[in-house]
N, C-alpha and C. Protein backbone atom coordinates (compact mmCIF):
# COMPACT_ATOMS: atom_id res chain seq x y z
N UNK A 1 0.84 -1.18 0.00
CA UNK A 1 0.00 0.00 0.00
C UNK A 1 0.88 1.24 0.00
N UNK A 2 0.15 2.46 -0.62
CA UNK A 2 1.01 3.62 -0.89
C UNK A 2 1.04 4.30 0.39
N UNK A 3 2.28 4.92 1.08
CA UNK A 3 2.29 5.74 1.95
C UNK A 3 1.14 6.94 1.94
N UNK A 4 0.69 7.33 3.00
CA UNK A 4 -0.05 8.82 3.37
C UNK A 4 0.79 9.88 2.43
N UNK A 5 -0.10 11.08 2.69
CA UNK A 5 0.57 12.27 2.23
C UNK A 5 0.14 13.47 3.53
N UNK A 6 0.01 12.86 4.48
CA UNK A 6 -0.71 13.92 5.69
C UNK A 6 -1.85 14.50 5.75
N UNK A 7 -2.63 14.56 4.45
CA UNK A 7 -3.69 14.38 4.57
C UNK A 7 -5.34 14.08 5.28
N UNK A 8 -4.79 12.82 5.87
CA UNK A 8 -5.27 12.21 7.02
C UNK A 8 -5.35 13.38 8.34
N UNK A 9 -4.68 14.42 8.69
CA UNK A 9 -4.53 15.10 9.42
C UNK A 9 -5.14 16.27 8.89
N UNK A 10 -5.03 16.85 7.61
CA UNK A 10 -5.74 17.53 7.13
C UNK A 10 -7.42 17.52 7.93
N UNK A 11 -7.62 15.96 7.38
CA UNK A 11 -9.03 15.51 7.00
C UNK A 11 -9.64 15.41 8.61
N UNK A 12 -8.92 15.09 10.04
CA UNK A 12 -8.82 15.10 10.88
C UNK A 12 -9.27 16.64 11.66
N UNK A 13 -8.57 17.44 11.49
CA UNK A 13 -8.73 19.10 11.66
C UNK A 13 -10.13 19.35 11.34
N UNK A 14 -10.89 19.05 10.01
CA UNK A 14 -11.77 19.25 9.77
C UNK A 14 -12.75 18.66 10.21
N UNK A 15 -12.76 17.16 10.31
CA UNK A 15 -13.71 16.80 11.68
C UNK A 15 -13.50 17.97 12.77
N UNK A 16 -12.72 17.86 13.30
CA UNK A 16 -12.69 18.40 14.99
C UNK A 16 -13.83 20.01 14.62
N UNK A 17 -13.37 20.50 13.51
CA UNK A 17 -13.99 22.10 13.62
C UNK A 17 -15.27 21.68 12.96
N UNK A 18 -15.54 21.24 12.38
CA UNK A 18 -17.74 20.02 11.96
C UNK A 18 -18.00 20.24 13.32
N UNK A 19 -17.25 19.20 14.19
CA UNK A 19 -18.13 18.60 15.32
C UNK A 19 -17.86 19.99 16.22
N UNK A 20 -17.63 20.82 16.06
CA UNK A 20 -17.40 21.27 17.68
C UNK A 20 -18.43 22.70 16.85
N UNK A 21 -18.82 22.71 15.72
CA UNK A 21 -19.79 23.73 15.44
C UNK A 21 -21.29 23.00 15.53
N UNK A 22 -20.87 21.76 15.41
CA UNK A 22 -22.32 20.54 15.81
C UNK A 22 -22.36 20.91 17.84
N UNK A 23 -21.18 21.03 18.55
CA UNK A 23 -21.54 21.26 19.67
C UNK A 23 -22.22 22.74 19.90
N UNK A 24 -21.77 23.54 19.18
CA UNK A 24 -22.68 25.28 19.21
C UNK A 24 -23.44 24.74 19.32
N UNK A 25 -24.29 24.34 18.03
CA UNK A 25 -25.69 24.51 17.54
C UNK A 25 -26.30 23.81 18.89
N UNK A 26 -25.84 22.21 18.95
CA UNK A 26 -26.61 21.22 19.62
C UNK A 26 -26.74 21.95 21.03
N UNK A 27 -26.01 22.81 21.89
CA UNK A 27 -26.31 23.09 22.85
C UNK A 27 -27.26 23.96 23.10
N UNK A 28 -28.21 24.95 21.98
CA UNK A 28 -29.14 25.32 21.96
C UNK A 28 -30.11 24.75 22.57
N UNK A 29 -30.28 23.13 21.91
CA UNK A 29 -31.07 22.21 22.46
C UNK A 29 -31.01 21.34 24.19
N UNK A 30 -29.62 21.75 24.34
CA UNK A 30 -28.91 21.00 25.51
C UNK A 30 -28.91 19.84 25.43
N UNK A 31 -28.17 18.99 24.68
CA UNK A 31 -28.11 17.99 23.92
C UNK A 31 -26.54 17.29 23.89
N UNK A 32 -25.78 18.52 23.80
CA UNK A 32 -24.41 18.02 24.12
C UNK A 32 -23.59 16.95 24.87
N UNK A 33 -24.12 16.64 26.24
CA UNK A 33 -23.80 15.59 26.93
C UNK A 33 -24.06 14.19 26.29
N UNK A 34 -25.61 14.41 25.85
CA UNK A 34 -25.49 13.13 24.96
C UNK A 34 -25.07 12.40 24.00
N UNK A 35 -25.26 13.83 22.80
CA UNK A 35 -24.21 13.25 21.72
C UNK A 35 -22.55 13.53 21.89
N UNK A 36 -22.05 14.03 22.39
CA UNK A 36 -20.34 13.93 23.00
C UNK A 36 -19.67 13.53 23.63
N UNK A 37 -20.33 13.49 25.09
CA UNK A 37 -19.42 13.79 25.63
C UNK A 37 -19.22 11.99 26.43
N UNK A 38 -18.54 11.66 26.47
CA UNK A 38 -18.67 10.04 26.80
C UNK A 38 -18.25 10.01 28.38
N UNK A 39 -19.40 8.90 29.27
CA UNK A 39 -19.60 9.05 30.51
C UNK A 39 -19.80 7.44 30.66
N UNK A 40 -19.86 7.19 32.18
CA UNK A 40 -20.40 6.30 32.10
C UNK A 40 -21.48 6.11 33.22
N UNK A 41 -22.52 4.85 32.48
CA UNK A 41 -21.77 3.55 31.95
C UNK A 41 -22.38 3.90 30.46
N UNK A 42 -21.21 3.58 29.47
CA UNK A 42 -20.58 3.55 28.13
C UNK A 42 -22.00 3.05 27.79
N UNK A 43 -22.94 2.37 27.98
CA UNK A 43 -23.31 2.14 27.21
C UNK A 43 -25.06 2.64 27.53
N UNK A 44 -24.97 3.53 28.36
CA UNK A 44 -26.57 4.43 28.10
C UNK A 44 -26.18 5.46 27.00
N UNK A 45 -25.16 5.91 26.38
CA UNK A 45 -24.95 6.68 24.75
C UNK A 45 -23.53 5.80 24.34
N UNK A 46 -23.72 4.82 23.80
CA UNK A 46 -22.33 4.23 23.60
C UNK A 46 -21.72 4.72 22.25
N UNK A 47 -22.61 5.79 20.96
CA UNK A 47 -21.86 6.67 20.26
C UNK A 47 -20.63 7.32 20.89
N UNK A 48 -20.87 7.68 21.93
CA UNK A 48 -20.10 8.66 22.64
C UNK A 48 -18.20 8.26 22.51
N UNK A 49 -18.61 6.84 22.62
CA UNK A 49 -17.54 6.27 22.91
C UNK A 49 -16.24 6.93 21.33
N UNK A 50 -16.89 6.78 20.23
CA UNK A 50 -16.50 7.65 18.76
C UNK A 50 -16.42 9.18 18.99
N UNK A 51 -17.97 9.90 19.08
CA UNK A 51 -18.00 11.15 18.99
C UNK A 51 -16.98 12.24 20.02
N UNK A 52 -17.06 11.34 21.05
CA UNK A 52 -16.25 12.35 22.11
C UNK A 52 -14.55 12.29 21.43
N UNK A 53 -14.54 11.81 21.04
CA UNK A 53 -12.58 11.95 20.55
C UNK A 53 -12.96 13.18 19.60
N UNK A 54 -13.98 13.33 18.19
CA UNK A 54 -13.55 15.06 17.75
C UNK A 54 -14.36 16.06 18.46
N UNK A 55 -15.00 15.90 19.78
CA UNK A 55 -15.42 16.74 20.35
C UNK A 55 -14.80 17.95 21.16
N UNK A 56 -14.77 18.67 21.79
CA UNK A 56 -13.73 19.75 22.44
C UNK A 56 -14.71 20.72 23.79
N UNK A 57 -13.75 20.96 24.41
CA UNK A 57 -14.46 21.59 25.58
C UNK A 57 -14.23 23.15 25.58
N UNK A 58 -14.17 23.98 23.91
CA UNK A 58 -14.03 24.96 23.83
C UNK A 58 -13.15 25.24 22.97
N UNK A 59 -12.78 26.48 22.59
CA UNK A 59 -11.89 26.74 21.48
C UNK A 59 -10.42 26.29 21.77
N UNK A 60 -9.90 26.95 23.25
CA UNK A 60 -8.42 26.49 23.58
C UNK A 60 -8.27 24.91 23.42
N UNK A 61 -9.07 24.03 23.90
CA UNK A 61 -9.01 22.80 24.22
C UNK A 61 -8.89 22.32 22.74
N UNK A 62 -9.97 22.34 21.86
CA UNK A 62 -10.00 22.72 20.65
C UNK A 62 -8.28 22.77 19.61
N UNK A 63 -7.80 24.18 20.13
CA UNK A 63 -6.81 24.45 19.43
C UNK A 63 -5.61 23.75 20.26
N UNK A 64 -5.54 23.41 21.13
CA UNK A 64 -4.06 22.70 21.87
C UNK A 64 -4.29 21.08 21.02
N UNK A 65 -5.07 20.45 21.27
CA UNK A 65 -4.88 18.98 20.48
C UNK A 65 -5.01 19.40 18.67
N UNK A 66 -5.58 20.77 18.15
CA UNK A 66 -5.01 20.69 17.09
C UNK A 66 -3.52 20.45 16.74
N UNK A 67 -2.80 21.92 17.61
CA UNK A 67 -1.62 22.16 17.25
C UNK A 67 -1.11 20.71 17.34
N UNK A 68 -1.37 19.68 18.65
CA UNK A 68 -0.11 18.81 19.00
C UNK A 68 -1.29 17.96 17.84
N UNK A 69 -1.94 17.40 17.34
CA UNK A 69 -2.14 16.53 16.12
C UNK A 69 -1.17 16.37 15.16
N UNK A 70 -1.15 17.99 14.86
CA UNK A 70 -0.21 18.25 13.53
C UNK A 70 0.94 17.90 14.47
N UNK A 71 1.48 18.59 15.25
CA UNK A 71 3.15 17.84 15.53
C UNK A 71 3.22 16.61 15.29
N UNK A 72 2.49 15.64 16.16
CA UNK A 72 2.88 13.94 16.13
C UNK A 72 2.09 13.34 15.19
N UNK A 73 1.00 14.10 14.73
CA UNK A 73 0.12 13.15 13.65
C UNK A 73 1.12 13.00 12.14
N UNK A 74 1.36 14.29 12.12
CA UNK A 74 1.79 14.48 10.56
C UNK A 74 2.96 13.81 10.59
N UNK A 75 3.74 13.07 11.15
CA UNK A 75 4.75 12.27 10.44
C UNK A 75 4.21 10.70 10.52
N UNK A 76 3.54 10.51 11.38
CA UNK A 76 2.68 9.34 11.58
C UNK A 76 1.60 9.34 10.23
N UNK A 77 0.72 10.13 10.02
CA UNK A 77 0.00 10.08 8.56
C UNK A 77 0.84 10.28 7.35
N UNK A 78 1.89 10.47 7.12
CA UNK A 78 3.12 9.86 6.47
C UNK A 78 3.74 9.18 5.78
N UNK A 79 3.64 8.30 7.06
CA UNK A 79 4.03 7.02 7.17
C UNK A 79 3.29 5.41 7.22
N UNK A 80 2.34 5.96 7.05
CA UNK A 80 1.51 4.93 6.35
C UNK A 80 0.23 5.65 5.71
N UNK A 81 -1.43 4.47 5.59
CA UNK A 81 -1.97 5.34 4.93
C UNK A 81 -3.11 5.60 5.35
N UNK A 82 -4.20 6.48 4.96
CA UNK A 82 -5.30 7.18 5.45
C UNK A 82 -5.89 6.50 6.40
N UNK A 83 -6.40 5.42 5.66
CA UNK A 83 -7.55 4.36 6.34
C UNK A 83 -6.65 4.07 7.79
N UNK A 84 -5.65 3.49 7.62
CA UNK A 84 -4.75 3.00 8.77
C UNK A 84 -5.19 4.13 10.38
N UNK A 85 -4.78 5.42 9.36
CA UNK A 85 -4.59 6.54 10.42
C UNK A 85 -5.61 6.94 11.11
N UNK A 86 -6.97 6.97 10.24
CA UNK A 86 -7.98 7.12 10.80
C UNK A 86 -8.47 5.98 11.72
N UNK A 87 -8.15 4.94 11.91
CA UNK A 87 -8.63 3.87 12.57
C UNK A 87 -7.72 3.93 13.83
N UNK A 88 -6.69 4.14 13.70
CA UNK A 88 -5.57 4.28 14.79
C UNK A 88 -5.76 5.40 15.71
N UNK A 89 -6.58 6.25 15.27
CA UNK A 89 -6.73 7.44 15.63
C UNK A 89 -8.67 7.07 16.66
N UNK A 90 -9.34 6.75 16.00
CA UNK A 90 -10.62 5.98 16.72
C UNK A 90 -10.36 4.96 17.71
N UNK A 91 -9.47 3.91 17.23
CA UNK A 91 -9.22 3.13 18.30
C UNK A 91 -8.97 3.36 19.40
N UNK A 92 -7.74 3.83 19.35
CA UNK A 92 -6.48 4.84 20.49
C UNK A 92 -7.38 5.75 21.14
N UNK A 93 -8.66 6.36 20.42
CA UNK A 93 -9.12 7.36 21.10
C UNK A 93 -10.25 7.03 21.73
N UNK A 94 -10.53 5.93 21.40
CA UNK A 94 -11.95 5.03 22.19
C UNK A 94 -10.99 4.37 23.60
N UNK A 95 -10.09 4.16 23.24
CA UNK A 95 -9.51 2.84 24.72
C UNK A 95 -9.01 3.92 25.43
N UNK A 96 -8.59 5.27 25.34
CA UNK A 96 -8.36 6.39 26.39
C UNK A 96 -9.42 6.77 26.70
N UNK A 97 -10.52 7.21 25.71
CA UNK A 97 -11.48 7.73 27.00
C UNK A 97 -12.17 6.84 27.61
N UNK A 98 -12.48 5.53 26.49
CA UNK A 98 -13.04 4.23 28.09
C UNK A 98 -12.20 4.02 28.84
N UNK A 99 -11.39 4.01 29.41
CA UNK A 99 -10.52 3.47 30.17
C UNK A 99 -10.48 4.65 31.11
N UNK A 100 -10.44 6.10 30.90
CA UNK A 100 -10.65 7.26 31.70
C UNK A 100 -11.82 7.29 32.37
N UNK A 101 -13.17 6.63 31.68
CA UNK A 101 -14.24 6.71 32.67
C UNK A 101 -14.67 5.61 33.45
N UNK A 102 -13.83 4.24 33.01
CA UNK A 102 -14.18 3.61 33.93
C UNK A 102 -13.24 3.45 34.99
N UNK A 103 -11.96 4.40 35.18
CA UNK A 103 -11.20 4.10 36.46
C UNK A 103 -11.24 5.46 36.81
N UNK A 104 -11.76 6.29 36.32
CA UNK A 104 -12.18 7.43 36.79
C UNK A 104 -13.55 7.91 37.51
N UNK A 105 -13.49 8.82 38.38
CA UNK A 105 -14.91 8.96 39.35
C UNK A 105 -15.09 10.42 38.93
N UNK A 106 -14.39 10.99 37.98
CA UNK A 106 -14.85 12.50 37.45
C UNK A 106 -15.83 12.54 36.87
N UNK A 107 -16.71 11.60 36.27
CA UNK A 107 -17.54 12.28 35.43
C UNK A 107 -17.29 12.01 33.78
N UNK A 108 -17.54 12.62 32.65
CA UNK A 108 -17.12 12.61 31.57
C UNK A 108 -16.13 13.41 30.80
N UNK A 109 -15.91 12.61 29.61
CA UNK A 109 -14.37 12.99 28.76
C UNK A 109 -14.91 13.21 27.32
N UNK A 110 -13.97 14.33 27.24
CA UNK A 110 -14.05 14.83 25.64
C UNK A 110 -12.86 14.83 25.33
N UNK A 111 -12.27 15.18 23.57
CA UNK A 111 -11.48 15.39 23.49
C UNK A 111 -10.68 14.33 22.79
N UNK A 112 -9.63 14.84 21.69
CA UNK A 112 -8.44 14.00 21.24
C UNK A 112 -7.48 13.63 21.53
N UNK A 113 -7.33 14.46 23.35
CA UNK A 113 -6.47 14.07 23.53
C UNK A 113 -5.30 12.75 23.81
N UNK A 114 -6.34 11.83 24.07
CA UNK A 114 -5.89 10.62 24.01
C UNK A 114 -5.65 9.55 22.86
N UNK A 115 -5.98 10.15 22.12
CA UNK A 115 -5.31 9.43 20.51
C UNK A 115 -3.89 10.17 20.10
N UNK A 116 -4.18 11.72 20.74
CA UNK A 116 -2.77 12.40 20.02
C UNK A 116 -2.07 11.56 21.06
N UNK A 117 -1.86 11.42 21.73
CA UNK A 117 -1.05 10.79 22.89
C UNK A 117 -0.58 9.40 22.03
N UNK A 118 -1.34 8.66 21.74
CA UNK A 118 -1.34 7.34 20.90
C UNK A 118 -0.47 7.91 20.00
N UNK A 119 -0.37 8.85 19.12
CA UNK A 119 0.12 9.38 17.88
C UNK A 119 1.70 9.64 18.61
N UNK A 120 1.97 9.94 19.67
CA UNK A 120 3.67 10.25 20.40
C UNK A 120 3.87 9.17 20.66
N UNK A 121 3.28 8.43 21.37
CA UNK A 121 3.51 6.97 21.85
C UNK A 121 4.24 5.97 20.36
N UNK A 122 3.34 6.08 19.51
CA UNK A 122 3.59 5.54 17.84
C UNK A 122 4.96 5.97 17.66
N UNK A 123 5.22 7.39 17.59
CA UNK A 123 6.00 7.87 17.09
C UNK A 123 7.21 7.56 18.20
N UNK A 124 7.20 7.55 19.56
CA UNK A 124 8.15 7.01 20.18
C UNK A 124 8.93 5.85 19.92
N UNK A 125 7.97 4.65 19.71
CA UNK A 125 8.24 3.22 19.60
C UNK A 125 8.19 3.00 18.05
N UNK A 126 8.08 3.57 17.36
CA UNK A 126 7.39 3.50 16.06
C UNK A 126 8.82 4.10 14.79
N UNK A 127 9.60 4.58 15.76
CA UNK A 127 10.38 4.83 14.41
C UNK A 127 11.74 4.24 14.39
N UNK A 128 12.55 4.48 13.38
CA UNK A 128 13.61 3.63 13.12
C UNK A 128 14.84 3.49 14.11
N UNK A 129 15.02 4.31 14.70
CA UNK A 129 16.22 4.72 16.13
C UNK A 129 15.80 3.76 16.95
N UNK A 130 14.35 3.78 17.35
CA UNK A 130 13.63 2.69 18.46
C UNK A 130 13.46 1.10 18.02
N UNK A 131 13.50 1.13 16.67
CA UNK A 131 13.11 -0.28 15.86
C UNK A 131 14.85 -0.75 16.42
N UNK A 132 16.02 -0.23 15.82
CA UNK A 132 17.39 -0.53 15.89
C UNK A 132 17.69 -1.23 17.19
N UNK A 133 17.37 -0.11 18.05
CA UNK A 133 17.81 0.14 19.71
C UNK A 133 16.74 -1.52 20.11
N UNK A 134 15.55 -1.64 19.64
CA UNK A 134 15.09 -3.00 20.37
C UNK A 134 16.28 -4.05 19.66
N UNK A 135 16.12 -3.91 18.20
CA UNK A 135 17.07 -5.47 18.35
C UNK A 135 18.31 -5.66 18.49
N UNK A 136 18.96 -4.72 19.44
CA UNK A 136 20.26 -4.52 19.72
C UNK A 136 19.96 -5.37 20.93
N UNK A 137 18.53 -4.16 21.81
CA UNK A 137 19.00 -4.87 23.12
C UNK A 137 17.87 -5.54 23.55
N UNK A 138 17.84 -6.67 23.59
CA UNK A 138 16.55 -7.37 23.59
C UNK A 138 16.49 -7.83 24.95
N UNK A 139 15.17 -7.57 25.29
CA UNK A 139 14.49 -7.10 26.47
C UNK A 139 13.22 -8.32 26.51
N UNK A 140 12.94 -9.03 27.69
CA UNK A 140 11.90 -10.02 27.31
C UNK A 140 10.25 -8.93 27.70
N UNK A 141 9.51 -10.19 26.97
CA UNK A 141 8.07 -9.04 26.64
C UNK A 141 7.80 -8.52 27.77
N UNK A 142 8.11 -9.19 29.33
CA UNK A 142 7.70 -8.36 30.28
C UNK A 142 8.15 -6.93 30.64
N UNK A 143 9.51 -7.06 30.23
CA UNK A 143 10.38 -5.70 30.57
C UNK A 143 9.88 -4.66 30.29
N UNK A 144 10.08 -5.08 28.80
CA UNK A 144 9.29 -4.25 27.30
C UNK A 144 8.20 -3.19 27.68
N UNK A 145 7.59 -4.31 28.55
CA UNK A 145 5.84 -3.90 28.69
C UNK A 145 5.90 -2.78 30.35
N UNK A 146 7.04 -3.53 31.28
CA UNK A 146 7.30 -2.47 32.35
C UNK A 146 7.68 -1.27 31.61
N UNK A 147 8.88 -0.81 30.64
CA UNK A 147 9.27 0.46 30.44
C UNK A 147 8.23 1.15 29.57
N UNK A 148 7.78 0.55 28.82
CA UNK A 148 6.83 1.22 28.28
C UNK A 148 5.29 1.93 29.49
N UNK A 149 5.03 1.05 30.56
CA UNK A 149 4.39 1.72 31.39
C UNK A 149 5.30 2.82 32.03
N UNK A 150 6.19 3.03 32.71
CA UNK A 150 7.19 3.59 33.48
C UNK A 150 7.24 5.04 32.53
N UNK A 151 7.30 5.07 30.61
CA UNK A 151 7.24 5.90 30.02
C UNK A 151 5.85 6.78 29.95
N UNK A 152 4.78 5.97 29.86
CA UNK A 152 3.86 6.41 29.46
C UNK A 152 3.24 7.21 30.83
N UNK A 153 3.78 6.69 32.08
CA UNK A 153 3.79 7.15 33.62
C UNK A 153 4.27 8.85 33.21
N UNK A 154 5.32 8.95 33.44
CA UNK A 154 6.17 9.94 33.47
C UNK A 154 5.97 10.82 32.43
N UNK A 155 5.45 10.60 31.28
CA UNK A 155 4.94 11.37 30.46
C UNK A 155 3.90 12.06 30.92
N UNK A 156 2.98 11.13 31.15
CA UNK A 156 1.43 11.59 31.56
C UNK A 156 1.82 12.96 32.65
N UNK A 157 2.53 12.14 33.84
CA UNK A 157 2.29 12.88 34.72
C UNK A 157 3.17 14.36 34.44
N UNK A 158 4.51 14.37 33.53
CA UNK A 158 4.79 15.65 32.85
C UNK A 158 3.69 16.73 32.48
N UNK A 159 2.87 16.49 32.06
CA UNK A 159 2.05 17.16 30.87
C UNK A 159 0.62 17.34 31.96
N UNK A 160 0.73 16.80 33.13
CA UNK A 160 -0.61 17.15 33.57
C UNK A 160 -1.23 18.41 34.65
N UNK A 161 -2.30 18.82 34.24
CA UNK A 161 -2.41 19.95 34.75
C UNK A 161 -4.09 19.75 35.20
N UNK A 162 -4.63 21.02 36.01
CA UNK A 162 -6.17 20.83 36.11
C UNK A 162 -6.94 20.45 35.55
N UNK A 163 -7.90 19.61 35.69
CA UNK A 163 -8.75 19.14 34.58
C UNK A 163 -8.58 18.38 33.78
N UNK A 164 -7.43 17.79 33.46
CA UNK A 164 -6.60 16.99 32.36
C UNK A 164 -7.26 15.67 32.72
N UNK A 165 -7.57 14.92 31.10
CA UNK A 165 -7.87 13.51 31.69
C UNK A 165 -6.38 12.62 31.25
N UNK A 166 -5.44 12.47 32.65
CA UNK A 166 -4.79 12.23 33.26
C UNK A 166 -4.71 10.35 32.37
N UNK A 167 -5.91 10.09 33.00
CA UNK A 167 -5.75 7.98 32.89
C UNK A 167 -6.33 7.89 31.22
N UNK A 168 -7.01 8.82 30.66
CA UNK A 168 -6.93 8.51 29.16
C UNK A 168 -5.74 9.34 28.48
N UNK A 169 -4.52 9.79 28.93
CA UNK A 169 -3.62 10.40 28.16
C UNK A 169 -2.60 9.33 28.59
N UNK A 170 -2.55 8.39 29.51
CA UNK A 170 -1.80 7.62 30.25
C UNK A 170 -2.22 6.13 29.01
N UNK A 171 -3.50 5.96 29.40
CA UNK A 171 -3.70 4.90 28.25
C UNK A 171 -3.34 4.84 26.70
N UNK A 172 -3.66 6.03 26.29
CA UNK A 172 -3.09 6.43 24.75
C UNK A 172 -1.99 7.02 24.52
N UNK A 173 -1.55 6.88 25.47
CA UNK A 173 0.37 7.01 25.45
C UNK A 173 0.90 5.29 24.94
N UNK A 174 0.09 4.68 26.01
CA UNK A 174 0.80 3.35 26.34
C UNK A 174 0.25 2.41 25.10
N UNK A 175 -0.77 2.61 24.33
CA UNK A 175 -1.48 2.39 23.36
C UNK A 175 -0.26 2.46 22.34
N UNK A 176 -0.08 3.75 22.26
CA UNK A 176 0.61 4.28 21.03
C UNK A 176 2.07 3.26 21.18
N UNK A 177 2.64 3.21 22.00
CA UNK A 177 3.61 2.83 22.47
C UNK A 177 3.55 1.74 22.29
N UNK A 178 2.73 0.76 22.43
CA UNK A 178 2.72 -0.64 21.71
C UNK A 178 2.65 -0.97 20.51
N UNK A 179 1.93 0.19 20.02
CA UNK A 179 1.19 -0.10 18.62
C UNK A 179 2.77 -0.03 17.54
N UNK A 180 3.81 1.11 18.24
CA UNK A 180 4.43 1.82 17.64
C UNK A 180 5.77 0.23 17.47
N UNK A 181 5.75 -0.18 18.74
CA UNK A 181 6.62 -1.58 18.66
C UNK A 181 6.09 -2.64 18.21
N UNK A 182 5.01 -2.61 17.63
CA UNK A 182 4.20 -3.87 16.88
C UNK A 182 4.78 -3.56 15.29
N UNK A 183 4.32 -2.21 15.08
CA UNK A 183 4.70 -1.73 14.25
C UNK A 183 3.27 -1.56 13.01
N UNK A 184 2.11 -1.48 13.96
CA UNK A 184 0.87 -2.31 13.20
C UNK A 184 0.74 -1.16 12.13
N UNK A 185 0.93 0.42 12.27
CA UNK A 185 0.85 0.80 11.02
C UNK A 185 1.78 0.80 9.62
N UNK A 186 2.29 0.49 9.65
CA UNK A 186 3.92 -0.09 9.03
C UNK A 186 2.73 -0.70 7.64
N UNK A 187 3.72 0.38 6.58
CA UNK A 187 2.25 -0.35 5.28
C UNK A 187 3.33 -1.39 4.00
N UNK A 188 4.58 -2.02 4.84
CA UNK A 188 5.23 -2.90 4.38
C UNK A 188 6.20 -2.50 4.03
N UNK A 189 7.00 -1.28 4.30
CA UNK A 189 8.30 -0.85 3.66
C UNK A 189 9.28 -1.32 4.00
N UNK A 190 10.78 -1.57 3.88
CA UNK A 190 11.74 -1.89 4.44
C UNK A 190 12.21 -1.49 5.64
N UNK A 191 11.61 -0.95 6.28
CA UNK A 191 11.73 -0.90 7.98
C UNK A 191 10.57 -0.99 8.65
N UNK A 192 10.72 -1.05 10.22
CA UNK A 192 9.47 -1.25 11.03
C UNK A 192 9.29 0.10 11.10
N UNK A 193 7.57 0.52 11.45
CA UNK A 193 7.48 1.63 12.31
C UNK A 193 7.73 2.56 11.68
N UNK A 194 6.67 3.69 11.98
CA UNK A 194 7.43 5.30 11.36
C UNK A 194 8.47 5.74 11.08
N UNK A 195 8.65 6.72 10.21
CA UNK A 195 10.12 7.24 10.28
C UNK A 195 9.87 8.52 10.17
N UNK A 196 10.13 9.43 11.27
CA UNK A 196 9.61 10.96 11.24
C UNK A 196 10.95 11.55 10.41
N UNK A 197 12.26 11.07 10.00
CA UNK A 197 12.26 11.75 9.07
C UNK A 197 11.73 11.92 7.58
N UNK A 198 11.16 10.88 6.51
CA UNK A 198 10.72 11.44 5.73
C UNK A 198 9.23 12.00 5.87
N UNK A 199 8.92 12.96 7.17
CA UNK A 199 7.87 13.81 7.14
C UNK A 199 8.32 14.54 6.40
């Protein structure tokens, strides 16, 4: 299959600014909680579980997971191709915010942020320096699976601030981070895993 052209991120942006003018309107009605914002239990609006990843809790919120999309998305949409990205991007962003509301007692989650997280995580484990460095030093799957928590730890807790959903940026770190050493978006080229230099 033919590599991305970033695109995918393009096409991404433009969801997020659809849905979050679908949140204007819909809150006229007061309607928002239902179609967005994902709570639980997951499955009295289990759309939510989709819609809440291009949803946003305002313009800033909005524009911070734009900007960091484009940082970590665009060498990741790249590097493989549309379909891939968009699915990687739903997945990653469904298992952070379920995973945020069910070990969480806050309430509900919006937001991309937990797929972009998936998208650093990818790009951590995912490119050629990290592909090298594993089969140099080979580490059994448990290790593997400790440092990659220990990373996705220390990340999270870097980056966290009020309000932050904390255990879905923690999950789609650690997401990405597997995905990125599986190498599952990898669309068959002669190496594993992304390579953020030919972004």
């Amino acid at each position: 299959m033919a590599r991305g052209s970033g695109m995918a991120v393009l096409e991404l942006l433009f969801v997020f600014f659809l849905v979050y003018l679908l949140q204007i309107v819909t809150a006229f009605a007061g309607i928002v909680a239902e179609l967005f914002v994902l709570s639980a239990p997951v499955s009295e609006n289990p759309w939510t579980v989709v819609t809440s990843i291009y949803a946003h809790n305002g313009p800033g919120h909005l524009l911070s997971n734009a900007v960091a999309l484009v940082v970590f998305g665009w060498p990741v949409a790249r590097a493989t191709t549309k379909v891939r990205f968009h699915l990687f991007v739903v997945a990653s962003g469904s298992i952070a915010g379920v995973t945020q509301v069910l070990v969480s007692s806050a309430g509900g989650v919006l937001g991309a942020s937990g797929a972009v997280f998936a998208l650093l995580g990818y790009l951590l484990a995912g490119n050629r320096l990290s592909s090298s460095l594993a089969r140099i030093v080979r580490l059994p799957t448990w290790a593997s699976l400790l440092v990659f928590v220990a990373i996705a730890a220390v990340v999270t807790l870097a980056t966290a601030s009020p309000g932050v959903a904390l255990i879905a940026h923690f999950a789609g770190l650690l997401v990405g981070l597997l995905a990125g050493r599986l190498g599952l978006l990898d669309t068959g080229s002669s190496h594993q895993g992304t390579d953020p230099a030919h972004a």
